[in-house]
Protein backbone atom coordinates (compact mmCIF):
# COMPACT_ATOMS: atom_id res chain seq x y z
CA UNK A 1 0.00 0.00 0.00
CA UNK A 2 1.32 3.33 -0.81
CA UNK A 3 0.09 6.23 1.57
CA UNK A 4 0.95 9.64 -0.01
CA UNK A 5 0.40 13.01 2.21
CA UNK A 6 -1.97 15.24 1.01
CA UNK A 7 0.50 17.68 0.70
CA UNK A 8 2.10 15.93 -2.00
CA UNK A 9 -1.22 16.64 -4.29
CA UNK A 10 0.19 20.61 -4.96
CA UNK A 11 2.74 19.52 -7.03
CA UNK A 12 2.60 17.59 -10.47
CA UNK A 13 3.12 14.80 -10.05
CA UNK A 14 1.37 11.00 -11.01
CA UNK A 15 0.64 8.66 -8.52
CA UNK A 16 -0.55 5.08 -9.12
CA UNK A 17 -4.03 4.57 -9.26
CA UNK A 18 -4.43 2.45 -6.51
CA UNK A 19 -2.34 4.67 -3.85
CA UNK A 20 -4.03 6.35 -0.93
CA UNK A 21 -4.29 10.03 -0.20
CA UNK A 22 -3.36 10.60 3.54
CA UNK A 23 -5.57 13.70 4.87
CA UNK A 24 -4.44 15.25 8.14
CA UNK A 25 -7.41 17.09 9.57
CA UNK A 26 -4.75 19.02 11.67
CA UNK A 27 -3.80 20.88 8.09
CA UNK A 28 -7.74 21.39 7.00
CA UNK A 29 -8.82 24.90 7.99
CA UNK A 30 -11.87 24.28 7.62
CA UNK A 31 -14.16 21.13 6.50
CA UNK A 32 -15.62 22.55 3.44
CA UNK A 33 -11.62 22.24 3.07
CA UNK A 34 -11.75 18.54 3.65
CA UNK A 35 -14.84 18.36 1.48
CA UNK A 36 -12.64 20.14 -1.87
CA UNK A 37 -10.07 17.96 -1.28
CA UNK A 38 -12.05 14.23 -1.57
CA UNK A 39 -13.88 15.94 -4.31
CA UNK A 40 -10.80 16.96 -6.30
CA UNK A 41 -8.75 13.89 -5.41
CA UNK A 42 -12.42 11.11 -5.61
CA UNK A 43 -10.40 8.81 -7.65
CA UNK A 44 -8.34 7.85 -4.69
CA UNK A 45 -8.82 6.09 -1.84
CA UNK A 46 -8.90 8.18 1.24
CA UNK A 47 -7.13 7.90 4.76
CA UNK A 48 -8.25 10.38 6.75
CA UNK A 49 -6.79 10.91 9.96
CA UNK A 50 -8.15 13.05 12.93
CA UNK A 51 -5.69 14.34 15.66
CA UNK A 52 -7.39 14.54 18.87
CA UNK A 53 -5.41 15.98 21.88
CA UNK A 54 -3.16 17.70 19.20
CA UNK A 55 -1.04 20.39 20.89
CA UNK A 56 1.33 21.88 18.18
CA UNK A 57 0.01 23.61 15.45
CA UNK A 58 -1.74 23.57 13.49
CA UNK A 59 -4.31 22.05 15.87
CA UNK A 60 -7.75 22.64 14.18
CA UNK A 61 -9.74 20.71 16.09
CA UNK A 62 -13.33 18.51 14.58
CA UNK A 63 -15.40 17.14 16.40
CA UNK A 64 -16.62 13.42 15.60
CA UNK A 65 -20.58 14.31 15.19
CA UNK A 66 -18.89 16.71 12.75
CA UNK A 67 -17.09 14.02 10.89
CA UNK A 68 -19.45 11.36 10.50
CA UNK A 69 -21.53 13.15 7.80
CA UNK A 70 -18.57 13.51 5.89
CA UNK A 71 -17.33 10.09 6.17
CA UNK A 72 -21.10 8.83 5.37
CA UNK A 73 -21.19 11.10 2.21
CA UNK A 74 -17.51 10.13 0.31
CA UNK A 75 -16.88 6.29 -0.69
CA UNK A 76 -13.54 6.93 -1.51
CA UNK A 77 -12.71 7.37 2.14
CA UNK A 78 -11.32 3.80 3.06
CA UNK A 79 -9.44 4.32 6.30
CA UNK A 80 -9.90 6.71 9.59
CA UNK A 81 -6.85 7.42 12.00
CA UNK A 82 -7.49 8.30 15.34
CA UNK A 83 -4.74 9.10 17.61
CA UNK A 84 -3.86 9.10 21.44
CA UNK A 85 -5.16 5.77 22.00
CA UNK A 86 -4.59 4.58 25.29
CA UNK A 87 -7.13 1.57 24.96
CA UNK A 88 -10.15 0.07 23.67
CA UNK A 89 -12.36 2.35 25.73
CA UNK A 90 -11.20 5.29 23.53
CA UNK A 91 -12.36 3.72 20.63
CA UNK A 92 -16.14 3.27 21.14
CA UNK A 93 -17.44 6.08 19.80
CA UNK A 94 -15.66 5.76 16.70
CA UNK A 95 -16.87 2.02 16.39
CA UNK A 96 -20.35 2.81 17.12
CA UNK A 97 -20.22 5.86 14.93
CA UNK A 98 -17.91 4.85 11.69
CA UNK A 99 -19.77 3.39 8.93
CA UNK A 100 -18.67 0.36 8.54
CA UNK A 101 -16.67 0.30 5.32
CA UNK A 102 -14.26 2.52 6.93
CA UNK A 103 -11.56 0.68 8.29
CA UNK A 104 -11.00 2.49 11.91
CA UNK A 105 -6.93 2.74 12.14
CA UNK A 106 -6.07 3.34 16.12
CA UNK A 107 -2.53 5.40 16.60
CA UNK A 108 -1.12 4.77 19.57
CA UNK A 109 1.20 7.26 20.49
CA UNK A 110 4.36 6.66 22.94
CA UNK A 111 4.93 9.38 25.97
C-alpha cells in the first residue's frame, strides 16, 4: 500500500491509481476544506486521519458528530486514523459511529 500526504497533491506529479491520499485534519482549515479535497482527489482512496489531543500547530480541532456526515457522504474514504489511543475504551465512539466500510486505524502514540 502506498500512503501519499496530502501535501504531496500541490505539485505535479502522477501517482498510481491504486495509492491512498493521507488527509491530516490538523492541516484542514476548515471542513468545506476537507470536502474540496475528496472531491478533487475522488479517484483515490482516502485515509483520513483526525488528531485529537493535538497540541502543536496547526491544531484545528473537529469534532466526531462533525465528521461522521462527511465520512457517510464520500466512498472513496477507506481508512480513519485516530490518535492518542490509550485503549479500547477510547475507541467506542468511533466504532459505534464509523460506517462500517471505513476501516477504523487506532494510533497509539508513545509518551
Amino acid at each position: 500500500m502506498l500512503i501519499i500526504s496530502q501535501n504531496a497533491t500541490d505539485y505535479d506529479l502522477d501517482f498510481p491509481k491504486d495509492a491512498i491520499l493521507r488527509i491530516n485534519l490538523a492541516w484542514c482549515n476548515s471542513l468545506d476544506e476537507l470536502e474540496i479535497i475528496l472531491k478533487k482527489n475522488s479517484d483515490y482512496g482516502i485515509f483520513v486521519d483526525l488528531p485529537i489531543g493535538r497540541l502543536k500547530p496547526p491544531n484545528n480541532r473537529y469534532t466526531l458528530n462533525e465528521i461522521i456526515p462527511i465520512l457517510k457522504n464520500y466512498n472513496n474514504i477507506k481508512y480513519f486514523a485516530v490518535s492518542n489511543v490509550d485503549d479500547d475504551v477510547d475507541l467506542d465512539d468511533f466504532v459505534n459511529s464509523v460506517p462500517k466500510n471505513i476501516t477504523i486505524v487506532p494510533k497509539i502514540e508513545s509518551p
